[in-house]
C-alpha atoms as a PDB file:
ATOM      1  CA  UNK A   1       8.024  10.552 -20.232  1.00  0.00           C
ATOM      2  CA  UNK A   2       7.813   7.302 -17.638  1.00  0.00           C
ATOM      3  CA  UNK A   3       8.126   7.282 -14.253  1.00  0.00           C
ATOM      4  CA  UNK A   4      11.730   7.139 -12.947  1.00  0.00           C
ATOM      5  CA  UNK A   5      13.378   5.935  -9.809  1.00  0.00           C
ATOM      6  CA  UNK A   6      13.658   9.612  -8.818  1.00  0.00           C
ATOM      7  CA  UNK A   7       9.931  10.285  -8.843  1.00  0.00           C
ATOM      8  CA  UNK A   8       9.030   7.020  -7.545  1.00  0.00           C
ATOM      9  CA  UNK A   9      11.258   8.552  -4.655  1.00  0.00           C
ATOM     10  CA  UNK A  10       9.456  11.714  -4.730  1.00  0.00           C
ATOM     11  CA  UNK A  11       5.864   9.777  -4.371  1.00  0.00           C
ATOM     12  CA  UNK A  12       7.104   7.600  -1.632  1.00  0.00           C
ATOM     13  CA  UNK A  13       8.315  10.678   0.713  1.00  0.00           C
ATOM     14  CA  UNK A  14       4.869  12.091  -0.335  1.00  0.00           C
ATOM     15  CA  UNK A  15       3.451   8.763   1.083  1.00  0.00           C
ATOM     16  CA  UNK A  16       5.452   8.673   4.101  1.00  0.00           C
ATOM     17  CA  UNK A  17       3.932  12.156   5.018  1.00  0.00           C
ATOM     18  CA  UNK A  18       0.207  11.145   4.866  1.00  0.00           C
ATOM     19  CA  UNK A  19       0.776   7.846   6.546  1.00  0.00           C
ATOM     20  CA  UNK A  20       2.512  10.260   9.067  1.00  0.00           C
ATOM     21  CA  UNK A  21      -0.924  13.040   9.090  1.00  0.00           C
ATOM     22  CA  UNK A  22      -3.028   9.772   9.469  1.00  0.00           C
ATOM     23  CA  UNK A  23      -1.082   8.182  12.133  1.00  0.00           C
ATOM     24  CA  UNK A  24      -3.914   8.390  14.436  1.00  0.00           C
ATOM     25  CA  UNK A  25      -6.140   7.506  12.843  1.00  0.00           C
ATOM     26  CA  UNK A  26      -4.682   4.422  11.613  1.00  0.00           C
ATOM     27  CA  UNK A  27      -3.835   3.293  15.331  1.00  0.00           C
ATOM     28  CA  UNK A  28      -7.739   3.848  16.370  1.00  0.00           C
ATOM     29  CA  UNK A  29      -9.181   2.391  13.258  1.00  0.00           C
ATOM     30  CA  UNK A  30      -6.750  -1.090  14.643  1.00  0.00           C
ATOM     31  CA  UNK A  31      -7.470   0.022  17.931  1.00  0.00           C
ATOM     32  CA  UNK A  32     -11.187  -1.114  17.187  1.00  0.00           C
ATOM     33  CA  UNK A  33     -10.864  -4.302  15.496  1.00  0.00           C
ATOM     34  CA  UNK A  34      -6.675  -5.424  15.778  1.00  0.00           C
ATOM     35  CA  UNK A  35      -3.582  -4.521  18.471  1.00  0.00           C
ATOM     36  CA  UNK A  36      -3.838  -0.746  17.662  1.00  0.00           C
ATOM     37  CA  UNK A  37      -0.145  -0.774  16.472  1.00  0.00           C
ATOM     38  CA  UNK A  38      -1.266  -0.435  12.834  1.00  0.00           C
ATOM     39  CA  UNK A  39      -0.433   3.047  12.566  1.00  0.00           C
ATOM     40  CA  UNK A  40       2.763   3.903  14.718  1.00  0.00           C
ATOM     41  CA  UNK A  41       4.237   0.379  12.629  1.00  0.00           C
ATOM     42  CA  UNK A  42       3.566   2.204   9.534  1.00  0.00           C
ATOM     43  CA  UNK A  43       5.084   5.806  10.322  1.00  0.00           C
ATOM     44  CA  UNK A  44       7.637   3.696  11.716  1.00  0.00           C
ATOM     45  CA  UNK A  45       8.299   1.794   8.556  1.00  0.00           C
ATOM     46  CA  UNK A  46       8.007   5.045   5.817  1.00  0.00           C
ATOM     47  CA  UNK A  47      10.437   7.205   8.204  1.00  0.00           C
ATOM     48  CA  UNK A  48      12.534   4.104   8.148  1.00  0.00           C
ATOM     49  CA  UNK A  49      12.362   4.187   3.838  1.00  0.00           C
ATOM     50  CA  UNK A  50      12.836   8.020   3.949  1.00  0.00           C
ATOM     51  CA  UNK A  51      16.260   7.341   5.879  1.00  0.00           C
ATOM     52  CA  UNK A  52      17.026   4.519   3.747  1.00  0.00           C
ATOM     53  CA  UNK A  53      17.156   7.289   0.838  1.00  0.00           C
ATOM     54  CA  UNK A  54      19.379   9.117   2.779  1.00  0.00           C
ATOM     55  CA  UNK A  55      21.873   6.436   2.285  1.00  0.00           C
ATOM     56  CA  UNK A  56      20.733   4.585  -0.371  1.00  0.00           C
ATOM     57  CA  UNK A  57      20.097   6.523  -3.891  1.00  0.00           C
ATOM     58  CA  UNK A  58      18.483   3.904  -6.150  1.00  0.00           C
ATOM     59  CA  UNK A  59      18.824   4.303  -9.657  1.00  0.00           C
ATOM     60  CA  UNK A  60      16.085   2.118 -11.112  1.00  0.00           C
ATOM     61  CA  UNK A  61      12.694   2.129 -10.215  1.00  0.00           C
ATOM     62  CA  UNK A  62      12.773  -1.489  -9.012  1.00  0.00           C
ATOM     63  CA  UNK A  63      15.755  -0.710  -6.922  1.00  0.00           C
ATOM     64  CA  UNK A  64      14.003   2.343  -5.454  1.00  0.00           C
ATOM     65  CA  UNK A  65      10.852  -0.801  -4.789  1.00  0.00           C
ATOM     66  CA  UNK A  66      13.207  -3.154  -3.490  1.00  0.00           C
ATOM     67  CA  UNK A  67      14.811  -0.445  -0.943  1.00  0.00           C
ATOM     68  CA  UNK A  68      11.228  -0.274   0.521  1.00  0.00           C
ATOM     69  CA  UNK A  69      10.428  -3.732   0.722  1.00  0.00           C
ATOM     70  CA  UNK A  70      13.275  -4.436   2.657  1.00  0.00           C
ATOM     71  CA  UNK A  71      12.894  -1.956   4.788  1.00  0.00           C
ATOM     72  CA  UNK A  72       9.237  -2.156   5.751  1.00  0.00           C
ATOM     73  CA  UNK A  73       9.588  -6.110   6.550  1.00  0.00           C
ATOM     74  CA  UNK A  74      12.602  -5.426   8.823  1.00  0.00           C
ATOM     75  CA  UNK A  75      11.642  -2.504  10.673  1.00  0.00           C
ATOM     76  CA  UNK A  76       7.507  -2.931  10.342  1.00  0.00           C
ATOM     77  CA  UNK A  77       5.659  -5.137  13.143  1.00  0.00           C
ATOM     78  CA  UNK A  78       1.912  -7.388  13.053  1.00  0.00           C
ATOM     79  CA  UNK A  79       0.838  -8.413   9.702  1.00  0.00           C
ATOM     80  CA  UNK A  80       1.589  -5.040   7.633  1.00  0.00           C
ATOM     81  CA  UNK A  81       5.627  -5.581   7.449  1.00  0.00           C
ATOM     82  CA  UNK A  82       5.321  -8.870   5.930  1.00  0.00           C
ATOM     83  CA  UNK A  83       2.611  -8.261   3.609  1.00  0.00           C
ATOM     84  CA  UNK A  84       3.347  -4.500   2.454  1.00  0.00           C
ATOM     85  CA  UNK A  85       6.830  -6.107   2.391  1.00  0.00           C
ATOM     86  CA  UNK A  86       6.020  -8.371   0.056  1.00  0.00           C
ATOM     87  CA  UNK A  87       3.599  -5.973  -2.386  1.00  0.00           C
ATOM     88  CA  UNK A  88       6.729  -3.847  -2.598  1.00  0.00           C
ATOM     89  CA  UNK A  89       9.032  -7.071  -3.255  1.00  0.00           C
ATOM     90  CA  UNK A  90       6.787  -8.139  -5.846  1.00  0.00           C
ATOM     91  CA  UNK A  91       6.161  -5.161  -7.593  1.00  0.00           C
ATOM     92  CA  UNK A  92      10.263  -4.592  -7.979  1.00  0.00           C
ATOM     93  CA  UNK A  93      10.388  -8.000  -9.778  1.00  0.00           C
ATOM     94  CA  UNK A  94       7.431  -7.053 -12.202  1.00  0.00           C
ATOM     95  CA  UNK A  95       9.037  -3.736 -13.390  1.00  0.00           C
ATOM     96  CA  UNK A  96      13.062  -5.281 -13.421  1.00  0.00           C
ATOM     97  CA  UNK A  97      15.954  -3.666 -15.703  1.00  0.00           C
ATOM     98  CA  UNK A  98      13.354  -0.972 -16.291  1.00  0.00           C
ATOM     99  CA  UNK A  99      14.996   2.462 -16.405  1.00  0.00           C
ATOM    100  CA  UNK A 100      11.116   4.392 -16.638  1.00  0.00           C
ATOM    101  CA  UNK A 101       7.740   2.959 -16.051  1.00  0.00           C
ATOM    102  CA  UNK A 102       5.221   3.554 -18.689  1.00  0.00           C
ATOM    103  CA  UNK A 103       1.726   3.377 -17.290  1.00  0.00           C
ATOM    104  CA  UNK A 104       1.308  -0.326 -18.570  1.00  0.00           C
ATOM    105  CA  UNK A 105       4.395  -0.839 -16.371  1.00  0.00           C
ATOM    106  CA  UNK A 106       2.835   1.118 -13.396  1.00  0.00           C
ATOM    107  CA  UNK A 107      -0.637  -0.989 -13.395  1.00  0.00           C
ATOM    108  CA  UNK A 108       1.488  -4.425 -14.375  1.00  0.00           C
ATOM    109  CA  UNK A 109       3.409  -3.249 -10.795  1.00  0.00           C
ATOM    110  CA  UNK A 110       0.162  -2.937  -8.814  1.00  0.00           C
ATOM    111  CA  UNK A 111      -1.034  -6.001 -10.052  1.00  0.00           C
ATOM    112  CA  UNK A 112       1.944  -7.849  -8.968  1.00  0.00           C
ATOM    113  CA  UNK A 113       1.758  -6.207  -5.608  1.00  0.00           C
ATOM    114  CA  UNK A 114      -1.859  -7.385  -5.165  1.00  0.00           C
ATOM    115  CA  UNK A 115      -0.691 -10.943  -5.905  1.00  0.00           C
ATOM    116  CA  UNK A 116       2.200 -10.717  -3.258  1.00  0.00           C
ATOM    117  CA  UNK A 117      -0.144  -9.841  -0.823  1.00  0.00           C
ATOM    118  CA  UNK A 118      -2.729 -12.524  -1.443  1.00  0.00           C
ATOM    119  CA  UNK A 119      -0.053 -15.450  -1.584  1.00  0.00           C
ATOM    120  CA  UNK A 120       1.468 -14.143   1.636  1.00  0.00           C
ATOM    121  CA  UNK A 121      -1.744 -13.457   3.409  1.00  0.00           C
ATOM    122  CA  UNK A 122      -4.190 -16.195   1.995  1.00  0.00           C
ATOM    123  CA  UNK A 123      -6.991 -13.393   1.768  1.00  0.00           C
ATOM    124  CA  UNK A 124      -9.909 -12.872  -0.670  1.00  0.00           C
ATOM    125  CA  UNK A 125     -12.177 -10.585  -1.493  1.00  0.00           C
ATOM    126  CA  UNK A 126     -14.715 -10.294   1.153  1.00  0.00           C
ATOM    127  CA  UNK A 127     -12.317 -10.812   3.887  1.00  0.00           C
ATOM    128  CA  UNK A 128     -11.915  -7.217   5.304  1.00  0.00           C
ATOM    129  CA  UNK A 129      -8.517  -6.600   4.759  1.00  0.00           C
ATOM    130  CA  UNK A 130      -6.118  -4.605   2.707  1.00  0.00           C
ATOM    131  CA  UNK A 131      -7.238  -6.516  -0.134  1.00  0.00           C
ATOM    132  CA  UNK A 132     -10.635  -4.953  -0.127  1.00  0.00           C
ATOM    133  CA  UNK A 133      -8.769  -1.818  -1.387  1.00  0.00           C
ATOM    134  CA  UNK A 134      -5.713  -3.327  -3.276  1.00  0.00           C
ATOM    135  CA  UNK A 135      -8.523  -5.740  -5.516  1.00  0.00           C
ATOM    136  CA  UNK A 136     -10.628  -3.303  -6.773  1.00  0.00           C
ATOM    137  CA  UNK A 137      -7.488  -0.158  -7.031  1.00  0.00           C
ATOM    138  CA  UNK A 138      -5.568  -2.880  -9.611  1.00  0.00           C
ATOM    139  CA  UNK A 139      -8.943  -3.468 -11.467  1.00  0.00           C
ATOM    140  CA  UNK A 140      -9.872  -0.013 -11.888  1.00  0.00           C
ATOM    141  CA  UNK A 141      -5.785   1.141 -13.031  1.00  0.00           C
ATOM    142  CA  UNK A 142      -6.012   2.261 -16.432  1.00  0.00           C
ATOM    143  CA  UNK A 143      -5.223   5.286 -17.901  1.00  0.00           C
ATOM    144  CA  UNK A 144      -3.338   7.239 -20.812  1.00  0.00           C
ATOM    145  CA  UNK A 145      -0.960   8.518 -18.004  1.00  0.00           C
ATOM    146  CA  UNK A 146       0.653   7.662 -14.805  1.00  0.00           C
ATOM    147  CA  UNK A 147      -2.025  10.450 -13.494  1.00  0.00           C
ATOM    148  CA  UNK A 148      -4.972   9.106 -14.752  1.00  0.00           C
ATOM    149  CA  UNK A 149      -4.168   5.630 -14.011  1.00  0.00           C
ATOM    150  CA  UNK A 150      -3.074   6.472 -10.321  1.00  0.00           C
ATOM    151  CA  UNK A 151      -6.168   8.185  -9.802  1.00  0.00           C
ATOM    152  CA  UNK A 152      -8.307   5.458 -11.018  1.00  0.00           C
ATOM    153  CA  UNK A 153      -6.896   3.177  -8.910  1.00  0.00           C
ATOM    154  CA  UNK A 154      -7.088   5.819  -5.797  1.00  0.00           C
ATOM    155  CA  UNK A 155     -10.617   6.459  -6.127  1.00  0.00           C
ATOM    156  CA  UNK A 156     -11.243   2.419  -6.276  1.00  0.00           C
ATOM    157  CA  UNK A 157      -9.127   2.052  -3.413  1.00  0.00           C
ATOM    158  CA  UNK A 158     -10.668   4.332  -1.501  1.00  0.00           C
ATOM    159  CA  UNK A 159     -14.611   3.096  -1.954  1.00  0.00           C
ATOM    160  CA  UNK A 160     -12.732  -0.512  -1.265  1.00  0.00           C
ATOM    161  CA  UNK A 161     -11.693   0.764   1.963  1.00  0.00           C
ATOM    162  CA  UNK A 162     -14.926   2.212   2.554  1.00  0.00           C
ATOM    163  CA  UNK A 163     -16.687  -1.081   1.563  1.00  0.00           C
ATOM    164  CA  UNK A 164     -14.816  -3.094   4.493  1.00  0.00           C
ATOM    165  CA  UNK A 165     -16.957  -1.011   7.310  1.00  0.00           C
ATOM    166  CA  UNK A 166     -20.026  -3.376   7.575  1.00  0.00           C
ATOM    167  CA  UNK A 167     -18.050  -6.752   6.597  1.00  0.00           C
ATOM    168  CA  UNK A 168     -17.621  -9.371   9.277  1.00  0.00           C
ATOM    169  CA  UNK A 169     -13.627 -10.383   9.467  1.00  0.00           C
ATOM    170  CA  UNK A 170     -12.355 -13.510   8.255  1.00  0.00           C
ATOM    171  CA  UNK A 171      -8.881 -13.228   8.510  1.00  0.00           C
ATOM    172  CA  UNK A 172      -5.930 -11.543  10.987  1.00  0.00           C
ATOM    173  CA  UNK A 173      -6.433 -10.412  14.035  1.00  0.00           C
ATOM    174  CA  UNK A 174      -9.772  -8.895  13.619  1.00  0.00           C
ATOM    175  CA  UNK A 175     -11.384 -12.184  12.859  1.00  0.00           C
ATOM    176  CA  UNK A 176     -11.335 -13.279  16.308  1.00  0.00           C
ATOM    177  CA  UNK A 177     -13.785 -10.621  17.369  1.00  0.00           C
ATOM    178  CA  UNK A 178     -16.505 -12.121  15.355  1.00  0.00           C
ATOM    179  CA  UNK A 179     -19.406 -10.114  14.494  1.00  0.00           C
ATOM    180  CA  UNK A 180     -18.231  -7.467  16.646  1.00  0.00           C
ATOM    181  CA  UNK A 181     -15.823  -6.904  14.135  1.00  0.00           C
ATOM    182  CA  UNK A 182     -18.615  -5.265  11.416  1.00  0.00           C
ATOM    183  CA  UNK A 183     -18.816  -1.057  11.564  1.00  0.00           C
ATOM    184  CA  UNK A 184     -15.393  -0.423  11.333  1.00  0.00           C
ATOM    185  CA  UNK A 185     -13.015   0.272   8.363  1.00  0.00           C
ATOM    186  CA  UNK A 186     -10.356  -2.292   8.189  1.00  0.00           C
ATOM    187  CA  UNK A 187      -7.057  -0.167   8.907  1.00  0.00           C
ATOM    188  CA  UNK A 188      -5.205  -2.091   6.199  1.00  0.00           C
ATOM    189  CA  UNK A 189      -7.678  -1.207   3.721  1.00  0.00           C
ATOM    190  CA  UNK A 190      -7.335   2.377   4.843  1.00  0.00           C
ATOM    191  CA  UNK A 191      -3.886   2.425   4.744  1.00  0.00           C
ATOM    192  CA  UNK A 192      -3.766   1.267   1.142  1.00  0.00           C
ATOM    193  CA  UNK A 193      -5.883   3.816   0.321  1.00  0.00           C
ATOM    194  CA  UNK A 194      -4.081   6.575   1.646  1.00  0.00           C
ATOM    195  CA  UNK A 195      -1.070   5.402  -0.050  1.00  0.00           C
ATOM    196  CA  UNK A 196      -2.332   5.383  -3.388  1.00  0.00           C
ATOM    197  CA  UNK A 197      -3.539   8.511  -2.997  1.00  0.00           C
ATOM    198  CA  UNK A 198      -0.338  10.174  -2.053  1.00  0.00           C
ATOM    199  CA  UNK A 199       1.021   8.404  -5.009  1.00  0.00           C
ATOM    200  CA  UNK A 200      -1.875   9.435  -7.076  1.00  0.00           C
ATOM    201  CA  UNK A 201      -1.665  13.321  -6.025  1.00  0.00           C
ATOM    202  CA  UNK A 202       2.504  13.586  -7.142  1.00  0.00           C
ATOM    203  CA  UNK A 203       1.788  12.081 -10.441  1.00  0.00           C
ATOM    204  CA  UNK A 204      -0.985  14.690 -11.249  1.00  0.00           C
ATOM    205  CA  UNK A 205       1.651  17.516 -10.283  1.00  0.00           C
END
């Protein structure tokens, strides 16, 4: 069985809670190298989504994507609004008049994201930003199920993330601190992580 606009609901109150647990730490990892609004923006955003449900009952999983890319670029600030925004915009368009999402459909979703976010940002590889984690999590998605493929791209996501401490910014706000800006974890990366993660940890239920 695919993945249908009520699970992708499920995963995305899932995903609201751990951007909510790692609020914190989200505004202290931007705190370091950005504005340090990286975290309430995104708890901001997801508890905007979760009300948007409330309201709003998609009934295709690209509706259910399109609800939160509207919502996170008109009620998230800085650069993650716009750019998550976008992922989520994109992704709705790759998986359209789809009632389930097979896990081809899933990883053809992510891939689109990842594109969204490059053309809107202008980032590469390298760059220390969310791409770091996004790049390698789309690579890595493969799988037999929703599960596997979820995980994959977690645990990619995650070393991505991880990958960004020592790099020297080139783009946002980070890259006008230079050199100073190497020994921290871009908080875009992180957040990316932690998302796919949450999403990840419902499929395997």
């Amino acid at each position: 069985m695919g993945c249908t606009a009520n699970d992708l609901v499920t995963a995305l109150r899932a995903a609201a809670a751990t951007v909510e647990e790692h609020r914190v730490e989200l505004i202290q990892l931007d705190r370091a190298i950005g504005d340090g609004d990286h975290g309430e923006n995104m708890d901001r955003g997801f508890k905007a989504v979760l009300a948007a449900f409330e309201t709003n009952t998609p009934d295709s999983p690209s509706a259910v994507l399109k609800v939160v890319a509207t919502t996170l670029i008109s009620k998230v600030g800085g650069a993650a609004g716009p750019l998550y925004g976008t992922a989520f915009l994109r992704a709705s368009a790759a998986v359209k008049d789809l009632d389930e999402l097979s896990p081809a459909d899933l990883g053809r979703a992510l891939s689109a994201a990842l594109e969204g976010v490059v053309a809107r940002g202008k980032a590469e590889p390298g760059d220390k930003t969310m791409v770091d984690a996004l790049g390698p999590a789309v690579q890595a998605a493969k799988g037999d199920t929703a599960a596997e493929l979820l995980a994959a791209a977690a645990d990619a996501a995650a070393t991505g993330a991880e990958a960004t401490v020592p790099l020297v910014a080139r783009k946002g706000r980070a890259s006008y601190l230079g050199d100073r800006s190497a020994g921290h974890m871009d908080p875009g990366a992180r957040s990316t992580s932690l998302l796919l993660r949450a999403f990840a940890e419902v499929a395997a239920r």
